[in-house]
N, C-alpha and C. Protein backbone atom coordinates (compact mmCIF):
# COMPACT_ATOMS: atom_id res chain seq x y z
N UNK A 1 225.72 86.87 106.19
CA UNK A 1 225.53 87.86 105.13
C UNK A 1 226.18 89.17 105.56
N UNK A 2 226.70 89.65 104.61
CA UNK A 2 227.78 91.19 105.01
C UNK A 2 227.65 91.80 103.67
N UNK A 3 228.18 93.12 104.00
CA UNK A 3 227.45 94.62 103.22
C UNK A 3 228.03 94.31 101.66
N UNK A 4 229.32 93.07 101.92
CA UNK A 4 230.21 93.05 100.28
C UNK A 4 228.72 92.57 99.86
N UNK A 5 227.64 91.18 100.17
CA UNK A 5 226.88 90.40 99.52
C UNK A 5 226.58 91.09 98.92
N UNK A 6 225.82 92.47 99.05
CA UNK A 6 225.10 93.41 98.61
C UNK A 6 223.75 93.56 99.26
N UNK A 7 222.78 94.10 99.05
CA UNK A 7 221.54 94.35 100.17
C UNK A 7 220.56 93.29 99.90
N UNK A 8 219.88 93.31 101.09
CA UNK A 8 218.41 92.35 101.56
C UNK A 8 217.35 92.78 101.16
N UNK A 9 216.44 92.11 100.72
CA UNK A 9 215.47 92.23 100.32
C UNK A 9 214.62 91.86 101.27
N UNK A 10 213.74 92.71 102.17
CA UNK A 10 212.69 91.65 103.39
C UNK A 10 211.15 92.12 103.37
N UNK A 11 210.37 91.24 102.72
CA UNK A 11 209.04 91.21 102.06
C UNK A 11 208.19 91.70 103.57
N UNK A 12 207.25 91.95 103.61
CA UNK A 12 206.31 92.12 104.52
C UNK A 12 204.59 92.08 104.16
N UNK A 13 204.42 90.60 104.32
CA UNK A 13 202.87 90.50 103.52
C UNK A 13 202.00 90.78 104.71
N UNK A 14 200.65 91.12 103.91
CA UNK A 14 199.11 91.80 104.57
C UNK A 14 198.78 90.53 105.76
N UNK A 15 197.78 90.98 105.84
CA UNK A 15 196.74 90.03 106.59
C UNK A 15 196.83 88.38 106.10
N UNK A 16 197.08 88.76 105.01
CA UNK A 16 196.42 86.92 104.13
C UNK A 16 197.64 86.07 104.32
N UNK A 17 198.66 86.74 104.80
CA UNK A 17 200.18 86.46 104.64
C UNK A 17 200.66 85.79 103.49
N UNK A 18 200.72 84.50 103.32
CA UNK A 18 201.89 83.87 102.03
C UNK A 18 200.60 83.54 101.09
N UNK A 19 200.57 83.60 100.04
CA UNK A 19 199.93 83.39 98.41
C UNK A 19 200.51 83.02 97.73
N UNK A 20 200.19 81.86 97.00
CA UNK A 20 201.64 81.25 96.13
C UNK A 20 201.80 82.34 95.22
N UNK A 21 200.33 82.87 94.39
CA UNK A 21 199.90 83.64 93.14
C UNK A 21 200.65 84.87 93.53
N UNK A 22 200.90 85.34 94.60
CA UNK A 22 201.01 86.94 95.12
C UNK A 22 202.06 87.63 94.62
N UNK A 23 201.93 89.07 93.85
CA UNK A 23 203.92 89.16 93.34
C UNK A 23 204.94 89.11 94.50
N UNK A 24 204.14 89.32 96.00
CA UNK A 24 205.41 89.70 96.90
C UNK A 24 206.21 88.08 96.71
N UNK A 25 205.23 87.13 96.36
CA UNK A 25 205.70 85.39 96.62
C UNK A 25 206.73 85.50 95.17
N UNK A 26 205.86 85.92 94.20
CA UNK A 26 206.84 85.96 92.86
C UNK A 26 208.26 86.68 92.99
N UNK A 27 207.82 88.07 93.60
CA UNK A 27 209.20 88.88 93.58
C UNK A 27 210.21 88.07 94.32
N UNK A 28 210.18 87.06 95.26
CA UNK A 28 211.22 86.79 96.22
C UNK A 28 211.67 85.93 95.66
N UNK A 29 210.85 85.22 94.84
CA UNK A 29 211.45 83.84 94.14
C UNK A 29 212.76 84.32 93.44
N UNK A 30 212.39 85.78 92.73
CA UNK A 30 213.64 86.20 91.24
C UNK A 30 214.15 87.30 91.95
N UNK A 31 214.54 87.17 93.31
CA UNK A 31 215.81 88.25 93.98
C UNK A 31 216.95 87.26 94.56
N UNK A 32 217.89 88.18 94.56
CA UNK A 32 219.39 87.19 95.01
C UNK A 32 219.27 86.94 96.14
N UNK A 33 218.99 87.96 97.21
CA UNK A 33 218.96 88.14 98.44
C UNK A 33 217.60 88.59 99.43
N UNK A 34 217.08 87.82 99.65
CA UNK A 34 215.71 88.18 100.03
C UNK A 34 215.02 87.66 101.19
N UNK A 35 214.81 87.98 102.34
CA UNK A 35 213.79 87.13 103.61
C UNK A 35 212.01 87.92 103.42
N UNK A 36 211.07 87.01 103.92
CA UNK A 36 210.02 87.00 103.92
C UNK A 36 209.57 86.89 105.10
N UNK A 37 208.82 87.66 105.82
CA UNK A 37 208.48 87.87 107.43
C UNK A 37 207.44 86.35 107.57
N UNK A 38 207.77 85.99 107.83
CA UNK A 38 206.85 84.58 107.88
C UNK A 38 205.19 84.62 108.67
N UNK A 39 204.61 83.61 108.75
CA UNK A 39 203.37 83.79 108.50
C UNK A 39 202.93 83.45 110.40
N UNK A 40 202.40 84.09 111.18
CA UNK A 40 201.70 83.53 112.53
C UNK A 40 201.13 82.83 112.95
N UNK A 41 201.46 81.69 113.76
CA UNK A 41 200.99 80.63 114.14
C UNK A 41 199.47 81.16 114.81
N UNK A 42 199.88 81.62 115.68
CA UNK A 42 198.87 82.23 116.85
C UNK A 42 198.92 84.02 116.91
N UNK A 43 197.68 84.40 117.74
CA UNK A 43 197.37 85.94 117.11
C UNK A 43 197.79 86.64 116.22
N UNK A 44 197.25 86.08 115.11
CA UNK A 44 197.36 86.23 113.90
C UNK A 44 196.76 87.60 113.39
N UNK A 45 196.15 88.27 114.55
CA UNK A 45 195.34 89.69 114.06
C UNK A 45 196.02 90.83 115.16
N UNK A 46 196.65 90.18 115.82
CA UNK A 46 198.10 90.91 116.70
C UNK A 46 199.03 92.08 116.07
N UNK A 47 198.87 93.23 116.06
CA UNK A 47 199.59 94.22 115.54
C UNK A 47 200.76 93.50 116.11
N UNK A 48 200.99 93.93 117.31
CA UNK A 48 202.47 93.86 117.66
C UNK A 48 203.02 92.55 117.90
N UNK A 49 202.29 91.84 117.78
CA UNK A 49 202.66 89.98 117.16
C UNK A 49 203.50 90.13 115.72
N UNK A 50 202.53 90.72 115.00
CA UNK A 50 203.40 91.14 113.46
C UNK A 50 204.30 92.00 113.52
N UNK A 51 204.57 92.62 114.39
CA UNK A 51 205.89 93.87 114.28
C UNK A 51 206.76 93.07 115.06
N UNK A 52 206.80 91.96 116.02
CA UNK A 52 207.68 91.44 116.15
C UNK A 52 208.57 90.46 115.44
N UNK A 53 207.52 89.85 114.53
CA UNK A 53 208.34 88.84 113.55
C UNK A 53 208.80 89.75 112.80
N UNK A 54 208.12 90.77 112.50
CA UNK A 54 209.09 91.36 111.56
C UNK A 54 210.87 91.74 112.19
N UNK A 55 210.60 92.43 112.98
CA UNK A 55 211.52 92.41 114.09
C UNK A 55 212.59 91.86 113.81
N UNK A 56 212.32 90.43 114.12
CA UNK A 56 212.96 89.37 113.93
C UNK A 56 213.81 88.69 113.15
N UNK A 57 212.96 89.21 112.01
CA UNK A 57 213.88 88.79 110.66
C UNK A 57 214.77 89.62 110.42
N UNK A 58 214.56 91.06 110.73
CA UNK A 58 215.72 92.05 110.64
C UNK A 58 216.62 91.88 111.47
N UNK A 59 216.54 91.03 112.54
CA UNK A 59 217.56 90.85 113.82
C UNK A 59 218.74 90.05 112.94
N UNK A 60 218.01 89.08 112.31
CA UNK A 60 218.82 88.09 111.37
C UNK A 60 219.39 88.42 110.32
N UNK A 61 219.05 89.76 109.47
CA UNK A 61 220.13 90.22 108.48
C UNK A 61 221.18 91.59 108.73
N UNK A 62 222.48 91.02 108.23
CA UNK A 62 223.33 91.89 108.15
C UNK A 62 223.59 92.52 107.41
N UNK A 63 224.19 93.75 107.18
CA UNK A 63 224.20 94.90 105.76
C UNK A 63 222.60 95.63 105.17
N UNK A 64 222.98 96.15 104.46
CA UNK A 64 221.74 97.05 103.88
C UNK A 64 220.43 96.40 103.75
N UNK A 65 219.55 96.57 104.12
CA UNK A 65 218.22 96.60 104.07
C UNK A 65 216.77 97.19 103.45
N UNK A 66 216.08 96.54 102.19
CA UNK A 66 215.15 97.48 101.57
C UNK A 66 213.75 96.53 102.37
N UNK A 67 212.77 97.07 102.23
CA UNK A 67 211.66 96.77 102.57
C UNK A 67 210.67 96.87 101.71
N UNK A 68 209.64 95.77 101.89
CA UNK A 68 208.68 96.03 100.43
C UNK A 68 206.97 95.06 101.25
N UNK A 69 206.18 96.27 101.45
CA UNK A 69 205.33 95.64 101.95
C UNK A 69 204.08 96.45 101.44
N UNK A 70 203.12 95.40 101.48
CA UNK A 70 201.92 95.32 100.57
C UNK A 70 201.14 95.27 101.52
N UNK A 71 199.84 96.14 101.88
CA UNK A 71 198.38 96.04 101.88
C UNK A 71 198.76 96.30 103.72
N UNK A 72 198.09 95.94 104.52
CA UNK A 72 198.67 95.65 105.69
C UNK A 72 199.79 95.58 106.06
N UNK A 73 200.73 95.32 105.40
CA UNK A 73 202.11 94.89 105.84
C UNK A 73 202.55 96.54 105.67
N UNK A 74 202.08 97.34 104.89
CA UNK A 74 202.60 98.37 105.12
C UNK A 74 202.43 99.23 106.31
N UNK A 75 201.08 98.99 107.28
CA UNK A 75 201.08 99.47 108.43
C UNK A 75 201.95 99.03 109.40
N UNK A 76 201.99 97.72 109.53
CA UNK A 76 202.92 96.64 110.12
C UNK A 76 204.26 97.66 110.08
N UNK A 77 204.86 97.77 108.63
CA UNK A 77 206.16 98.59 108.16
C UNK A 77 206.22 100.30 109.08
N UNK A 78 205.25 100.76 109.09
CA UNK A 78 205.09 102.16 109.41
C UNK A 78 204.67 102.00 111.16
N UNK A 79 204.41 100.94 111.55
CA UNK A 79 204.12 101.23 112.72
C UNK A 79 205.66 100.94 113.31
N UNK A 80 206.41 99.71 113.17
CA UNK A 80 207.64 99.20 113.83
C UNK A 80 208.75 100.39 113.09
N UNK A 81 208.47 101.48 112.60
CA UNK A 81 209.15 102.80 111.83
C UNK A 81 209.27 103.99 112.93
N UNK A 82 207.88 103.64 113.44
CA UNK A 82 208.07 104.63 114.76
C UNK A 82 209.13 104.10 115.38
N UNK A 83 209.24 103.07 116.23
CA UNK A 83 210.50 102.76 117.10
C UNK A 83 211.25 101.34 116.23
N UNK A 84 212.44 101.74 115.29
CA UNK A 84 213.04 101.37 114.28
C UNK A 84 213.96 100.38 115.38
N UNK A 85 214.35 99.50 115.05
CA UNK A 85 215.42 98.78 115.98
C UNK A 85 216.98 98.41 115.30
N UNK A 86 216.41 99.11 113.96
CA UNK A 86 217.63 98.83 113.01
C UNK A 86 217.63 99.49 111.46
N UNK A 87 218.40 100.14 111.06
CA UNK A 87 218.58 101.41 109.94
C UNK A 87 217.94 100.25 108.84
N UNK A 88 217.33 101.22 108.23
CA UNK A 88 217.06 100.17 106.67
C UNK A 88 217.12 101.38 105.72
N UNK A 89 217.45 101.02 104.30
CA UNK A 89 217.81 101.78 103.31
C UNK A 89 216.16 102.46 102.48
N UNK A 90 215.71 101.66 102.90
CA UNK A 90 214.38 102.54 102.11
C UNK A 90 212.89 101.54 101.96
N UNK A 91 211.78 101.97 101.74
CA UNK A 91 210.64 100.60 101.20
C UNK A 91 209.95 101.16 100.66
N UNK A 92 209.57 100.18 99.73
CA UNK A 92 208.56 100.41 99.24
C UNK A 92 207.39 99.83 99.20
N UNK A 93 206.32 100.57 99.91
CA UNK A 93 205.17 100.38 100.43
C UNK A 93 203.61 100.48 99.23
N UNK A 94 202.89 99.31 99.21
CA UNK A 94 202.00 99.26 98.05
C UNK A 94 201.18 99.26 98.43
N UNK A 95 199.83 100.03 98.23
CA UNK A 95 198.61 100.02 98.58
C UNK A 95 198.16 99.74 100.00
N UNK A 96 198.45 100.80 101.01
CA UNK A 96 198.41 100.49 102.24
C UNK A 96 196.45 101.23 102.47
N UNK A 97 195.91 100.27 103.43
CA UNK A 97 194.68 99.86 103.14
C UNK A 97 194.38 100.87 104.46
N UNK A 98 192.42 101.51 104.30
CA UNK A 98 192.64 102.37 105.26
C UNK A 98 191.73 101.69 106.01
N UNK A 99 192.41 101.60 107.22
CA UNK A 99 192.07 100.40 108.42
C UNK A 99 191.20 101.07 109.72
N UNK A 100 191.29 102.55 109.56
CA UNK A 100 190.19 103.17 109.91
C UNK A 100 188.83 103.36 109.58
N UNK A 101 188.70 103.03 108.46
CA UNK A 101 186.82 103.00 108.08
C UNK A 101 186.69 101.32 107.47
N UNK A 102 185.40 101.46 107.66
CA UNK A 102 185.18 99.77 107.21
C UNK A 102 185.80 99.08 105.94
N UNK A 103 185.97 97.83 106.30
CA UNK A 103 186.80 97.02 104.71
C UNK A 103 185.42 96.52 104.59
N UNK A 104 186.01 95.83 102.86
CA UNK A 104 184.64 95.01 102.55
C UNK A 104 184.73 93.66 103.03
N UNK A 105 183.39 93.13 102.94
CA UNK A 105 183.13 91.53 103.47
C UNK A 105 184.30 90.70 103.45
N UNK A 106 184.55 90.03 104.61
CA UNK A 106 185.13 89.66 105.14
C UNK A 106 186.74 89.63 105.32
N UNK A 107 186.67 90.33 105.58
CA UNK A 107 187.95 91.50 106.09
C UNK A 107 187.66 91.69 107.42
N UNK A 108 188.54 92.27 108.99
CA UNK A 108 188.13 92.48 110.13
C UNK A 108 187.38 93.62 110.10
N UNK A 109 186.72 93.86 111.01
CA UNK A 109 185.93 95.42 111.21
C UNK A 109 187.02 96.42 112.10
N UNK A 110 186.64 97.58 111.79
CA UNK A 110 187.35 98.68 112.59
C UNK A 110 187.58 98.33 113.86
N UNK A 111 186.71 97.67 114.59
CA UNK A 111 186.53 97.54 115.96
C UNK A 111 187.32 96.53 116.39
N UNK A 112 187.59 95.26 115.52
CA UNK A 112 188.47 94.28 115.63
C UNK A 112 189.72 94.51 115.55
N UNK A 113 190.27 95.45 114.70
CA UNK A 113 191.67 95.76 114.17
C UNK A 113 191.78 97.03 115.18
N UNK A 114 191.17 97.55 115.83
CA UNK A 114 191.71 98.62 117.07
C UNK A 114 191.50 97.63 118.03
N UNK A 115 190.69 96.69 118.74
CA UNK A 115 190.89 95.89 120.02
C UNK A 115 192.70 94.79 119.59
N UNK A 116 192.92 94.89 118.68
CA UNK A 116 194.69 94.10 118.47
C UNK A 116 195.41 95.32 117.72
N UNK A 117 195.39 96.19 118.05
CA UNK A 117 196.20 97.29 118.56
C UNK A 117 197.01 98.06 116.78
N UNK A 118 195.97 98.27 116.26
CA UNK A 118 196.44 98.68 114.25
C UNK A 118 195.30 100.39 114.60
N UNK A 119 194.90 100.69 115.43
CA UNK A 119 195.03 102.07 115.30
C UNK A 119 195.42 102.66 116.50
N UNK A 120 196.14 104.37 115.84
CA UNK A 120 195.72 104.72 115.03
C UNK A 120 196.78 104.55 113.67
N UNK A 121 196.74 104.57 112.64
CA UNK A 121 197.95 104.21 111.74
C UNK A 121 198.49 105.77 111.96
N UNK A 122 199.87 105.39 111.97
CA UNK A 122 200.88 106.41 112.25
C UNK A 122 200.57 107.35 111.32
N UNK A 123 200.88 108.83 111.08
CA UNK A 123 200.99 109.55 110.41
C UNK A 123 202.32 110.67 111.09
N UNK A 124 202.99 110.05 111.14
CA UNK A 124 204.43 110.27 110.61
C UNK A 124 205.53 110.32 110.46
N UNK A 125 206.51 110.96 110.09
CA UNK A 125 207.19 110.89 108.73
C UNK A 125 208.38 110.07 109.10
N UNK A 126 208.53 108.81 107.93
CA UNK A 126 209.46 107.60 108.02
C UNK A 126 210.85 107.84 108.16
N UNK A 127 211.64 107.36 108.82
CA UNK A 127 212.97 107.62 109.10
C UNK A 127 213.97 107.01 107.97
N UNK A 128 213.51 106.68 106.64
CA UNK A 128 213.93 106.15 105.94
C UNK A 128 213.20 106.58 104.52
N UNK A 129 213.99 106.77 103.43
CA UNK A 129 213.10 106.80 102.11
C UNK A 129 211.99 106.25 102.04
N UNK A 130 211.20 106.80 101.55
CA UNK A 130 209.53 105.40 100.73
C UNK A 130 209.41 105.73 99.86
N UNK A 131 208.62 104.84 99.21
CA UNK A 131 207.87 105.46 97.84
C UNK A 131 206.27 104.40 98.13
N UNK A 132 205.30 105.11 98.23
CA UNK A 132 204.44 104.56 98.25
C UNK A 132 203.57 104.43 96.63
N UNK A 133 202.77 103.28 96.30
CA UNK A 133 202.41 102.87 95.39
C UNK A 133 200.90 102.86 95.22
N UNK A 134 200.26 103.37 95.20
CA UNK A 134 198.83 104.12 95.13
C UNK A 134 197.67 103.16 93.76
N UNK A 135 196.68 102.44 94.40
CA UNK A 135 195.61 102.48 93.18
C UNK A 135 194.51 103.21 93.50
N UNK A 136 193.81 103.76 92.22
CA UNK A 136 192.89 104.32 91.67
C UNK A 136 191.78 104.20 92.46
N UNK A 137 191.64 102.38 92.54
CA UNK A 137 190.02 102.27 92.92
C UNK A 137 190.40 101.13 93.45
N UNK A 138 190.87 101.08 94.66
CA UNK A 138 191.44 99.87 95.89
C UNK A 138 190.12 99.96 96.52
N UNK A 139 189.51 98.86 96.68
CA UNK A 139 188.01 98.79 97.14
C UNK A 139 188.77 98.88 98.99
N UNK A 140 190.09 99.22 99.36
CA UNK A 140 190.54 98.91 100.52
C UNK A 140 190.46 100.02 101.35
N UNK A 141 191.03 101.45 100.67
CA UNK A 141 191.34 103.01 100.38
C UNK A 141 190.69 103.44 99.59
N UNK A 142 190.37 104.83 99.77
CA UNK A 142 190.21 105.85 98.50
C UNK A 142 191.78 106.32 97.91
N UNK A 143 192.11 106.93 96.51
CA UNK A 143 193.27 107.27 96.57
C UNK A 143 193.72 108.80 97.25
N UNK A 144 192.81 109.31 97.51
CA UNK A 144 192.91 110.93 98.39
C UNK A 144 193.46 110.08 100.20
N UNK A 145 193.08 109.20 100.43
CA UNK A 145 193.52 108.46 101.92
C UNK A 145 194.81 108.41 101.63
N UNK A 146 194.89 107.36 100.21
CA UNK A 146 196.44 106.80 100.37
C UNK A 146 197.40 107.85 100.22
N UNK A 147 197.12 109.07 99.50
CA UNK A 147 197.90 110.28 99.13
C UNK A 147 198.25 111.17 100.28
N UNK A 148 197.67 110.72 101.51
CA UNK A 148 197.45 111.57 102.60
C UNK A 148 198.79 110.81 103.35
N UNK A 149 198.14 109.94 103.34
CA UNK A 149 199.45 108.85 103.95
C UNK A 149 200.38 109.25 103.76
N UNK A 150 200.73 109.21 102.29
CA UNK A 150 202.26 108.96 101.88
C UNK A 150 202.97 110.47 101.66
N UNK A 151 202.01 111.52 101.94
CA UNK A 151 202.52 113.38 102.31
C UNK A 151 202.74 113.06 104.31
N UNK A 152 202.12 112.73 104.62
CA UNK A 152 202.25 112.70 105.88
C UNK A 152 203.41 111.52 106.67
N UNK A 153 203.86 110.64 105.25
CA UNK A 153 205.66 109.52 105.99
C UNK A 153 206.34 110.26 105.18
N UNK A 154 206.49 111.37 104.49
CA UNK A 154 207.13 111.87 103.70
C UNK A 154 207.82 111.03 102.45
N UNK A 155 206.81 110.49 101.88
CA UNK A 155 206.94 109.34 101.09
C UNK A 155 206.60 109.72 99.48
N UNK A 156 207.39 109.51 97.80
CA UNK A 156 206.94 109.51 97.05
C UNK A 156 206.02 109.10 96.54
N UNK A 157 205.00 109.40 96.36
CA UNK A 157 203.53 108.88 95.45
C UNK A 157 203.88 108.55 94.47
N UNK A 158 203.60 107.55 93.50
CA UNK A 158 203.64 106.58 92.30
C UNK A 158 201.80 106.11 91.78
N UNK A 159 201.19 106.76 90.94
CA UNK A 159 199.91 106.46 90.91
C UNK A 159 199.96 105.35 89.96
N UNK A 160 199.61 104.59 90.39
CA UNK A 160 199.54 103.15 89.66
C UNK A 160 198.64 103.32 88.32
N UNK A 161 197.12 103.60 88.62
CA UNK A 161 196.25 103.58 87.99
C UNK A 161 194.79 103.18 88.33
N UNK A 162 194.06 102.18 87.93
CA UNK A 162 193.42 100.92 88.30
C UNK A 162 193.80 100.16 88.39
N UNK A 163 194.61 99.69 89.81
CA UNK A 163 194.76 97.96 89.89
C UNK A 163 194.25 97.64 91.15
N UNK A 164 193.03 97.70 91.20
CA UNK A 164 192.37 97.27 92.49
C UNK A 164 193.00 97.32 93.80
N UNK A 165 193.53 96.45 94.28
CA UNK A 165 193.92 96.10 95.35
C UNK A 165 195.35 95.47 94.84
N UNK A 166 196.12 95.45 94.34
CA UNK A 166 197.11 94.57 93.57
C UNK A 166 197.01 93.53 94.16
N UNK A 167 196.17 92.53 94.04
CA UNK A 167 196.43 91.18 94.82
C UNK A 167 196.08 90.24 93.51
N UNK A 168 196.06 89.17 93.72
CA UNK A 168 195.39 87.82 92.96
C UNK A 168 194.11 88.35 92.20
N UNK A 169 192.92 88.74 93.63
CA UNK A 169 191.36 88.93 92.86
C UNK A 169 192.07 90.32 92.09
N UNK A 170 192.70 90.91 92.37
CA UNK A 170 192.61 91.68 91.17
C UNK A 170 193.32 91.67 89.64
N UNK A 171 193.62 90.16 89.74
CA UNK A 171 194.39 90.20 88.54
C UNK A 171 195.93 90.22 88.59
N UNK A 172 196.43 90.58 90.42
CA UNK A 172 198.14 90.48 90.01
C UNK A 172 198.29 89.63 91.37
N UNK A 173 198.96 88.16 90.77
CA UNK A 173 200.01 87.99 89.95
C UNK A 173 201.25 88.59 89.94
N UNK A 174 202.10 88.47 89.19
CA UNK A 174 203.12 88.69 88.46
C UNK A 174 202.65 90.49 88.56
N UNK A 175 203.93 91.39 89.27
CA UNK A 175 203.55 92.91 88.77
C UNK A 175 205.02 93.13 88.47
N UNK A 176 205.22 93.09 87.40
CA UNK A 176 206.71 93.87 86.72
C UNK A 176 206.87 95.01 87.28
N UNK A 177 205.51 95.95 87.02
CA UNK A 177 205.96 97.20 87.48
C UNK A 177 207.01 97.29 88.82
N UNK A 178 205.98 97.16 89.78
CA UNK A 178 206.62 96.96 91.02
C UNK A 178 208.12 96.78 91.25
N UNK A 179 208.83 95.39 90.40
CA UNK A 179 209.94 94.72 90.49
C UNK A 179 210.88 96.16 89.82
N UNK A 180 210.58 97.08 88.67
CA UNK A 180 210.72 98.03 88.26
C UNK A 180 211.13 99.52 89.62
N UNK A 181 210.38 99.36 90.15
CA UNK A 181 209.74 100.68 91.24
C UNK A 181 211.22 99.89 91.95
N UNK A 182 210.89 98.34 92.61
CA UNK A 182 212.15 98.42 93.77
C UNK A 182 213.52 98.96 92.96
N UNK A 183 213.85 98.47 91.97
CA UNK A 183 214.81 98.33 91.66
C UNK A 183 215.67 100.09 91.44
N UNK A 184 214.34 100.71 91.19
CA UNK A 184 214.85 102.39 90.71
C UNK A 184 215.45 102.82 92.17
N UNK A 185 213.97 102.20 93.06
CA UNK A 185 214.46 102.70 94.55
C UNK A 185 215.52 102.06 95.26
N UNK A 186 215.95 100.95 94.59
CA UNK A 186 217.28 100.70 95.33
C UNK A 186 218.48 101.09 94.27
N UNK A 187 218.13 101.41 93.26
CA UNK A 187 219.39 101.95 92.41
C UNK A 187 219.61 103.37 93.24
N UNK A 188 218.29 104.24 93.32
CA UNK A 188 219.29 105.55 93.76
C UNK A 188 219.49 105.42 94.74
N UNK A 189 219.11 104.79 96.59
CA UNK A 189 219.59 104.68 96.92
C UNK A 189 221.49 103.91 97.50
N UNK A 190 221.63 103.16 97.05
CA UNK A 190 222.97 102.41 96.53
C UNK A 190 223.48 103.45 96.24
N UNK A 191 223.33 104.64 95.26
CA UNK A 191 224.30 105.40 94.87
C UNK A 191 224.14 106.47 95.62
N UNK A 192 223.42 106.85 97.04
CA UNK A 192 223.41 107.78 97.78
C UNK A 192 224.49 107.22 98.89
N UNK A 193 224.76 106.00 99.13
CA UNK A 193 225.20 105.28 100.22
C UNK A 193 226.53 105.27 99.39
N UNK A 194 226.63 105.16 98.40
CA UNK A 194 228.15 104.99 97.73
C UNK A 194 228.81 106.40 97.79
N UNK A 195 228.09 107.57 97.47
CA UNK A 195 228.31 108.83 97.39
C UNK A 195 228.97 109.15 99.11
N UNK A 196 227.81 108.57 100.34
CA UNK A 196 228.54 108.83 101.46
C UNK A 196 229.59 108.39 102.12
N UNK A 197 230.18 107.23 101.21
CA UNK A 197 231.63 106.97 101.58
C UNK A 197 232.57 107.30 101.55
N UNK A 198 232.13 108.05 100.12
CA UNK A 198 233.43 108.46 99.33
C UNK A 198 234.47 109.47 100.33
């Protein structure tokens, strides 16, 4: 793959990793160019187990790079951001969950997700565009957490609304929006990268 193909698409799912129902599973199906950080055999609650596959998959693509990670995967995204191993064009990050105060039932506890190495979540600012994607009433976050976040990676806020958690239990499925959001964020970037050639 080379920069003529045009850019990569490389998914980065939460905790639950692959969902058939999930849009990150939908979005990859209806992109040209797209890798999916694959799912962990073993230490599976391994921060830096997950920042290495991710790693990995970026080792394997050539040319431009967007990123699009959901729930967890966006810490995953923001932590391997601190020490980047390779330029990427921008991500967009959805409902990143606050992994410092308790989740609900059965989800890990604070204490579990700091003994495999997920705090403290970075606060700051991404070496690459974001746009982070914000709900209302994410039983995961408050939206004043997620807003904090995404002022502190120097990241655009996008307030969704109410969509829970964007996952399955909440109804998505299929999120157009989203497929919408990458596409703006890789339209202007593309034409920032075209502008610096000229």
């Amino acid at each position: 793959m080379n920069d003529t193909a045009g850019p990569t698409v490389v998914i980065v799912p939460g905790l639950r990793d692959h969902v058939a129902d999930h849009w990150q599973t939908l979005l990859a199906d209806r992109l040209p160019r797209v890798r999916t950080v694959p799912p962990l055999e073993d230490d599976k609650l391994s921060l830096t187990a997950r920042i290495a596959a991710l790693d990995s998959v970026l080792a394997e693509v050539s040319g431009p790079v967007y990123l699009v990670a959901h729930s967890a995967g966006v810490v995953i995204t923001v932590r391997w951001a601190q020490s980047p191993t390779r330029p990427v064009r921008a991500a967009l990050l959805a409902t990143p969950p606050d992994l410092e105060s308790a989740l609900p039932a059965g989800y890990p506890s604070p204490e579990e997700l700091d003994a495999h190495g997920w705090m403290p979540i970075p606060r700051r600012r991404l070496p690459f565009p974001s746009m982070v994607a914000a709900s209302r009433n994410d039983p995961l976050a408050s939206y004043r957490c997620v807003s904090g976040m995404a002022e502190a990676w120097g990241s655009h806020l996008v307030d969704l609304g109410e969509v829970g958690h964007l996952n399955p239990a909440s109804g998505y499925g299929a999120w157009p929006h989203g497929e919408q959001l990458l596409a703006q964020l890789m339209d202007t970037q593309e034409q920032v990268a075209g502008e610096g050639m000229r």
